[in-house]
PDB file of N, CA and C in Angstrom:
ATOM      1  N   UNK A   1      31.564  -7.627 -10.037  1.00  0.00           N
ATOM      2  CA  UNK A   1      31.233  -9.046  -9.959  1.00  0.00           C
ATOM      3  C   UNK A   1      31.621  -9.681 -11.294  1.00  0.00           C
ATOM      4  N   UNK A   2      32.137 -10.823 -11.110  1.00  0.00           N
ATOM      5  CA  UNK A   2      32.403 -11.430 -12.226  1.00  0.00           C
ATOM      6  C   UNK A   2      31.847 -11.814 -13.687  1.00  0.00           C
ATOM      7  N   UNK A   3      31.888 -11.935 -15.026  1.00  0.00           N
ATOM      8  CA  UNK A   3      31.021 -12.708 -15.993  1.00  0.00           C
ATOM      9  C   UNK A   3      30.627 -14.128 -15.488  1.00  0.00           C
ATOM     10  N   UNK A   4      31.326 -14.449 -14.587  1.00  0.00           N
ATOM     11  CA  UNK A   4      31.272 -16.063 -14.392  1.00  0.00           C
ATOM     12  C   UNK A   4      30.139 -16.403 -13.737  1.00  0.00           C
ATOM     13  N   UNK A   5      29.166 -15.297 -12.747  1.00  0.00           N
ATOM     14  CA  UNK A   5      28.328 -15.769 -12.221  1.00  0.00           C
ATOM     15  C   UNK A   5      27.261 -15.614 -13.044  1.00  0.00           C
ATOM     16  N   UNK A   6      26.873 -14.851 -14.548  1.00  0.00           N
ATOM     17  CA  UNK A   6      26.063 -14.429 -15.663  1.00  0.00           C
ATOM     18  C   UNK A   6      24.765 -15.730 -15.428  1.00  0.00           C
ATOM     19  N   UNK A   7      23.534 -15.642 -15.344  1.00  0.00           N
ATOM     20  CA  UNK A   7      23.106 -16.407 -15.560  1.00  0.00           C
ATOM     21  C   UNK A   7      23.313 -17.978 -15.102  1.00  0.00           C
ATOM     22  N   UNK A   8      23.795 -17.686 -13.608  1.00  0.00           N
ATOM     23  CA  UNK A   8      24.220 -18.746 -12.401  1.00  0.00           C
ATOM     24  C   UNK A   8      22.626 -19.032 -11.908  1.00  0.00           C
ATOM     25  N   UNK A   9      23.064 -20.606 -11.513  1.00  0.00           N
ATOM     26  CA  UNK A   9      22.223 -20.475  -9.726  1.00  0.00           C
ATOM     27  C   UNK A   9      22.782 -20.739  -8.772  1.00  0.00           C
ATOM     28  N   UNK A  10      22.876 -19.719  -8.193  1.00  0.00           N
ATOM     29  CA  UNK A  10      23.760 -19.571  -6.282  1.00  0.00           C
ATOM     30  C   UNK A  10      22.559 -19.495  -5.211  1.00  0.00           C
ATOM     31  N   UNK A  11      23.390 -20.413  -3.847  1.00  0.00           N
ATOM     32  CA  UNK A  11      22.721 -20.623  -3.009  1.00  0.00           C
ATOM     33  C   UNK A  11      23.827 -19.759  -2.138  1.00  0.00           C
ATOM     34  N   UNK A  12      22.659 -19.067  -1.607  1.00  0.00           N
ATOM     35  CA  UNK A  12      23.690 -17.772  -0.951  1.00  0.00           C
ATOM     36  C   UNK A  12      23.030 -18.298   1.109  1.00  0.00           C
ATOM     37  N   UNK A  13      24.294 -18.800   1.726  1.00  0.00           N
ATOM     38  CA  UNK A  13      24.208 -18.938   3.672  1.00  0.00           C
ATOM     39  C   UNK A  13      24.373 -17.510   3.882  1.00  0.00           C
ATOM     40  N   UNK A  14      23.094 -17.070   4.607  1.00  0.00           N
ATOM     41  CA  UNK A  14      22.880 -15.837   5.543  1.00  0.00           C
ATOM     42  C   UNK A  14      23.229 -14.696   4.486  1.00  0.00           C
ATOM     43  N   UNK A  15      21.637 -14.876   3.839  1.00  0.00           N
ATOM     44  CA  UNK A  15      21.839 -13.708   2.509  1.00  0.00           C
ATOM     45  C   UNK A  15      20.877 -12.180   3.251  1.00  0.00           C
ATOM     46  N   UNK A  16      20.307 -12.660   4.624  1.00  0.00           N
ATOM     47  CA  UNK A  16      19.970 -11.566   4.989  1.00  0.00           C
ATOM     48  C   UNK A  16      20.452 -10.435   5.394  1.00  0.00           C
ATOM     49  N   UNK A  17      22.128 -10.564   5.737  1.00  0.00           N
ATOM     50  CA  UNK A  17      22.571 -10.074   6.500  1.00  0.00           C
ATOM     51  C   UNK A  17      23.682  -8.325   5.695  1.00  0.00           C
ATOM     52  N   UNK A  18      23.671  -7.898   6.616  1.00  0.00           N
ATOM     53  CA  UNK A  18      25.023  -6.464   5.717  1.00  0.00           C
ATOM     54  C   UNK A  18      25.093  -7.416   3.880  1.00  0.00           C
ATOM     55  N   UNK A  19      26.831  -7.936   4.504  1.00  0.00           N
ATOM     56  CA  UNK A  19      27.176  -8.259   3.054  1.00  0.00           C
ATOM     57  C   UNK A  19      26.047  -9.331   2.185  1.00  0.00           C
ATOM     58  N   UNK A  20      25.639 -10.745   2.623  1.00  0.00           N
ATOM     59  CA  UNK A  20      24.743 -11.109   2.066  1.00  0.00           C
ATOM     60  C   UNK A  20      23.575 -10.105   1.279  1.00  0.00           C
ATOM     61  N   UNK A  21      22.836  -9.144   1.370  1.00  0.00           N
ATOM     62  CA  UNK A  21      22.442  -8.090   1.345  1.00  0.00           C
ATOM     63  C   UNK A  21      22.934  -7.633  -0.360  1.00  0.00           C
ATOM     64  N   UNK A  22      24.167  -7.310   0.370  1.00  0.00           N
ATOM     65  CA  UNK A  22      24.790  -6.269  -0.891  1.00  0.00           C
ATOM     66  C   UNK A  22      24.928  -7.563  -1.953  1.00  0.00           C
ATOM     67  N   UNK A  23      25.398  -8.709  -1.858  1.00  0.00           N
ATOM     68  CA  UNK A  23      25.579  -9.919  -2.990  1.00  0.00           C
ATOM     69  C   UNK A  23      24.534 -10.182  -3.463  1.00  0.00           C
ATOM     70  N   UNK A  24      23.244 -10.528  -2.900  1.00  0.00           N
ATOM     71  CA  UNK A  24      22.259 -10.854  -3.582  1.00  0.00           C
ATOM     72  C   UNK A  24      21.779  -9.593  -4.619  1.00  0.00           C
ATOM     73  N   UNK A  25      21.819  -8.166  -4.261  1.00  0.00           N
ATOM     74  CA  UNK A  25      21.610  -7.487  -5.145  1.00  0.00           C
ATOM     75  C   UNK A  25      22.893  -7.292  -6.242  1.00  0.00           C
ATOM     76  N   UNK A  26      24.049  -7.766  -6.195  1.00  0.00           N
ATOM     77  CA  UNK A  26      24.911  -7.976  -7.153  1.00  0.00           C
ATOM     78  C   UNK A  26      24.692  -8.590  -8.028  1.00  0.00           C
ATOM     79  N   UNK A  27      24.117 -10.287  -7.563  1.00  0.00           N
ATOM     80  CA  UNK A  27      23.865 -11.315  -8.346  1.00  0.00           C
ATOM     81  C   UNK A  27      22.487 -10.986  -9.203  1.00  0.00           C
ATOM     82  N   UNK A  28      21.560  -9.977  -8.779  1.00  0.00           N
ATOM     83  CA  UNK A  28      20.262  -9.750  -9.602  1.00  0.00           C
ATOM     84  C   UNK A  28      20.507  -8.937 -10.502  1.00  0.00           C
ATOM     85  N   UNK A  29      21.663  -8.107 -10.273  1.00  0.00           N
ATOM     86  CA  UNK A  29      22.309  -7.658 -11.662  1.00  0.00           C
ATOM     87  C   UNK A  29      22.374  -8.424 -12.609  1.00  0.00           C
ATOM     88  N   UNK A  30      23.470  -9.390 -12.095  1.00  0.00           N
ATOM     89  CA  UNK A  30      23.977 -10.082 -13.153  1.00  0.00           C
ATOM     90  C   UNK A  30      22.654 -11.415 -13.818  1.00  0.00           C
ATOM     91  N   UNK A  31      21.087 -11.037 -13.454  1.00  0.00           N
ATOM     92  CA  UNK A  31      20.684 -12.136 -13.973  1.00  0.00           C
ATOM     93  C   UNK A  31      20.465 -13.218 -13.336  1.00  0.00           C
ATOM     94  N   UNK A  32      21.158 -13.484 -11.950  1.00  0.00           N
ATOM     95  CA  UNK A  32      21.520 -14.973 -11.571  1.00  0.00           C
ATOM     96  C   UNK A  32      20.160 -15.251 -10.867  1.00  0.00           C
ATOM     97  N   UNK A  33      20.296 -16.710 -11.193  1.00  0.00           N
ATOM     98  CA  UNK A  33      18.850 -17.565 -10.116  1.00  0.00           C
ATOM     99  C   UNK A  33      19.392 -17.647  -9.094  1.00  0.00           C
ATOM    100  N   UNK A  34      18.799 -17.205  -7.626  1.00  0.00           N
ATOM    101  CA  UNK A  34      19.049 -16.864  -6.273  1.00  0.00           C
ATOM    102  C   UNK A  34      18.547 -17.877  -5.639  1.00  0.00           C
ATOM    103  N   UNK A  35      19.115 -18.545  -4.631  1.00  0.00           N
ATOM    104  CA  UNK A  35      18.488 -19.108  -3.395  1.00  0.00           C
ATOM    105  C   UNK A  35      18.955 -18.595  -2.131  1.00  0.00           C
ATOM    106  N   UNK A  36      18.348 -18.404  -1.121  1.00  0.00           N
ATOM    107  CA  UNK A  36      18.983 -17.876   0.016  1.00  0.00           C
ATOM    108  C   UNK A  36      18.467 -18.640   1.529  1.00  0.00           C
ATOM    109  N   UNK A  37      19.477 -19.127   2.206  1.00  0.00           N
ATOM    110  CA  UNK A  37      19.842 -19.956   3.518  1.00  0.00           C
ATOM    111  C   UNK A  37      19.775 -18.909   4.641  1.00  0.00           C
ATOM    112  N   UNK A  38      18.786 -19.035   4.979  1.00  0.00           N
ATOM    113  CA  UNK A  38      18.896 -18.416   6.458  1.00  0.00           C
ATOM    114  C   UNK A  38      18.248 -18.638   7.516  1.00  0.00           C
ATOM    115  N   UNK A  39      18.668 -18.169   9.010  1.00  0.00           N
ATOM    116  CA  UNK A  39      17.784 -18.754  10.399  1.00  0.00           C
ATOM    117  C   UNK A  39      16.670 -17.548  10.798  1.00  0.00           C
ATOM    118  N   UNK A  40      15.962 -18.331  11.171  1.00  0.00           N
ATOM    119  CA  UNK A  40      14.729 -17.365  11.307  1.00  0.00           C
ATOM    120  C   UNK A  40      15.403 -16.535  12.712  1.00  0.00           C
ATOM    121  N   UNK A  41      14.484 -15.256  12.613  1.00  0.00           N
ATOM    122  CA  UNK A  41      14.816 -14.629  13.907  1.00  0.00           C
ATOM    123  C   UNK A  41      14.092 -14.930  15.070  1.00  0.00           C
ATOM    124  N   UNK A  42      14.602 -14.620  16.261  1.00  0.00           N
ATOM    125  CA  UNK A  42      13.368 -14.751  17.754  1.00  0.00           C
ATOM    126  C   UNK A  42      13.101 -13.430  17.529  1.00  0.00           C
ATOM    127  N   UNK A  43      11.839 -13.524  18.044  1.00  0.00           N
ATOM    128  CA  UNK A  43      11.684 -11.971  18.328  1.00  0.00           C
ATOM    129  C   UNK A  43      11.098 -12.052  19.745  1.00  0.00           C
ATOM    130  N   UNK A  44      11.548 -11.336  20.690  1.00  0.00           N
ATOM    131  CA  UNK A  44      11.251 -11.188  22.244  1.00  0.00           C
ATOM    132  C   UNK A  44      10.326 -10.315  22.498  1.00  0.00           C
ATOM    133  N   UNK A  45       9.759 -10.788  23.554  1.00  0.00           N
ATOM    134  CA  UNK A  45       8.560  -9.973  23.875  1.00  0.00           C
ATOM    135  C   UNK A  45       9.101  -9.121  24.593  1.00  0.00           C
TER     136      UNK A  45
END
């Protein structure tokens, strides 16, 4: 991951997901302030 995101704030769409996932723990490496966009799930009976 880049120096460029060092101490960012990123708003990460559908950070729950596989790759979202793996980025947000990239970006907590690097320090960065996180926001994360996502749709709630249904859950079926």
């Amino acid at each position: 991951m880049s120096k460029y995101f060092k101490r960012k704030k990123v708003l990460i769409a559908g950070g729950t997901g596989m790759i979202g996932t793996c980025l947000v723990n990239k970006l907590l490496q690097l320090d960065s302030e996180i926001t994360v966009a996502s749709l709630e799930s249904k859950e079926t009976a």
